[in-house]
Protein backbone atom coordinates (compact mmCIF):
# COMPACT_ATOMS: atom_id res chain seq x y z
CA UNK A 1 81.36 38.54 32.59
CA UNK A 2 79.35 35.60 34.17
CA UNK A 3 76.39 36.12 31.54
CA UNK A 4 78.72 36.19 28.56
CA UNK A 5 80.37 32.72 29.63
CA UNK A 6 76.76 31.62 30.03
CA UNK A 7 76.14 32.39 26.88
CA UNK A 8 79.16 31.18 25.30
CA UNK A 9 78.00 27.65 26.52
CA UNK A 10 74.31 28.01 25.63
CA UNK A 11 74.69 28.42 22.10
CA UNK A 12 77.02 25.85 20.78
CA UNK A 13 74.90 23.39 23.36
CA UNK A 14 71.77 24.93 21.09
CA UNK A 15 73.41 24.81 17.69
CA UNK A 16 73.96 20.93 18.45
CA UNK A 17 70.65 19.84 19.85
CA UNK A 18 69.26 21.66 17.37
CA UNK A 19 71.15 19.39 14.80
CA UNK A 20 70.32 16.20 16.53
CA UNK A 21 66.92 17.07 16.14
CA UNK A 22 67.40 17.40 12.66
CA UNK A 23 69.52 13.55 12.38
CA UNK A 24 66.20 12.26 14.11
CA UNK A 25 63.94 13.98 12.10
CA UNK A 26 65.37 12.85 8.36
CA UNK A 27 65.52 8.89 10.24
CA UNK A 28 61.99 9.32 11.61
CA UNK A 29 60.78 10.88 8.17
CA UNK A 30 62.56 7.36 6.60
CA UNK A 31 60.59 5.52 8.80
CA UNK A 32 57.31 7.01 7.59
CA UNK A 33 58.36 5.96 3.61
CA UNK A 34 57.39 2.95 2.06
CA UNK A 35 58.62 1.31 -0.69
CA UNK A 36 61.54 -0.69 -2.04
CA UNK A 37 65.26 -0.27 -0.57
CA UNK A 38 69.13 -2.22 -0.64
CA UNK A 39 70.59 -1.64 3.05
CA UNK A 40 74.35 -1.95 2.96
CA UNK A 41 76.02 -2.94 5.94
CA UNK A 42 79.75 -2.60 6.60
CA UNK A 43 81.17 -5.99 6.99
CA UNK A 44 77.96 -8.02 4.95
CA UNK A 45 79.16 -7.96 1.42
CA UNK A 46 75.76 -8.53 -0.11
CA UNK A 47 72.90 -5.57 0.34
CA UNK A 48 69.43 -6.54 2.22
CA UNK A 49 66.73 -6.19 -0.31
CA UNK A 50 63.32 -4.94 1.52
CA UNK A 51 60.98 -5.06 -1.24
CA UNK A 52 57.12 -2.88 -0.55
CA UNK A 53 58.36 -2.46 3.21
CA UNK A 54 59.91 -0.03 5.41
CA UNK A 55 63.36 0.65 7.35
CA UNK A 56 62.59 1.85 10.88
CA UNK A 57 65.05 3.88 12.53
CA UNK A 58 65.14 3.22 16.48
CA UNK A 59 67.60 6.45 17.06
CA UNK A 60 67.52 6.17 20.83
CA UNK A 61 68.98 2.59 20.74
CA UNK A 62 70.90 3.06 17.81
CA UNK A 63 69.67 1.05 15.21
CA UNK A 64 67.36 0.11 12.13
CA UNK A 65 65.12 -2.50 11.82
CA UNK A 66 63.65 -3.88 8.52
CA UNK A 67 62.31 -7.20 6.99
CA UNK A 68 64.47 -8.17 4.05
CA UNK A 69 64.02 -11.05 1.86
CA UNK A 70 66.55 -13.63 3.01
CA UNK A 71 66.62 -16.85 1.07
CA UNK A 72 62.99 -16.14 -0.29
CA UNK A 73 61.33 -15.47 3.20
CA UNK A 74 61.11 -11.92 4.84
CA UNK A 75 63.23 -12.12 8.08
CA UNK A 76 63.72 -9.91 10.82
CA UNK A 77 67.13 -7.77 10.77
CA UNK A 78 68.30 -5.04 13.17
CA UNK A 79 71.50 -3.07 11.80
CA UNK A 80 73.65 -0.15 13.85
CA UNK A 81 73.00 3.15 12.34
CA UNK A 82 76.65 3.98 12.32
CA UNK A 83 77.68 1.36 9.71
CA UNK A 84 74.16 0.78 7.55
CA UNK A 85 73.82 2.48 4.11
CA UNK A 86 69.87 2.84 3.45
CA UNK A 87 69.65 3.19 -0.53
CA UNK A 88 65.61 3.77 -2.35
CA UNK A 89 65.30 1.57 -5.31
CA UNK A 90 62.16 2.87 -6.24
C-alpha cells in the first residue's frame, strides 16, 4: 500500500518536471536563434522590433531580454515571460 501511494506521487511529480524541462528547452533553443523578431507585450500597444539580434529567455527569473530599436537606437528591454508574445519576422 505504502509503495503504490509512493508511486502515485512520483509520477505526476515526473510527468511535470519533465514538461518544465521541455518550456526551458523551446526558450533556451529561442535564445540560441538569431535573426529578426516583433515582441508583443500585453499592455504596450506597439510591438518591439529586434532587427539581426536575439531574445534571451532568463526562465529562472522570469523574463526576456532583447535590444529593440526604440526611436532609432537599440535599447535595452526586459519583458515577463507570462505576458510577452515573441513573433520571427524572418
Amino acid at each position: 500500500m505504502r509503495n503504490k501511494l509512493l508511486l502515485v506521487l512520483l509520477i505526476p511529480m515526473a510527468a511535470l518536471s519533465g514538461c518544465d524541462k521541455v518550456n526551458n528547452a523551446s526558450r533556451t533553443f529561442d535564445t540560441m536563434m538569431g535573426g529578426d523578431y516583433k515582441v508583443y507585450v500585453q499592455g504596450i500597444d506597439e510591438p518591439f522590433s529586434v532587427n539581426d539580434g536575439k531574445v534571451t529567455s532568463v526562465p529562472d527569473k522570469g523574463y526576456y531580454v532583447y535590444y529593440p530599436t526604440i526611436e532609432g537606437k537599440e535599447r535595452l528591454v526586459q519583458s515577463p515571460i507570462q505576458i510577452t508574445t515573441i513573433i520571427k519576422m524572418d
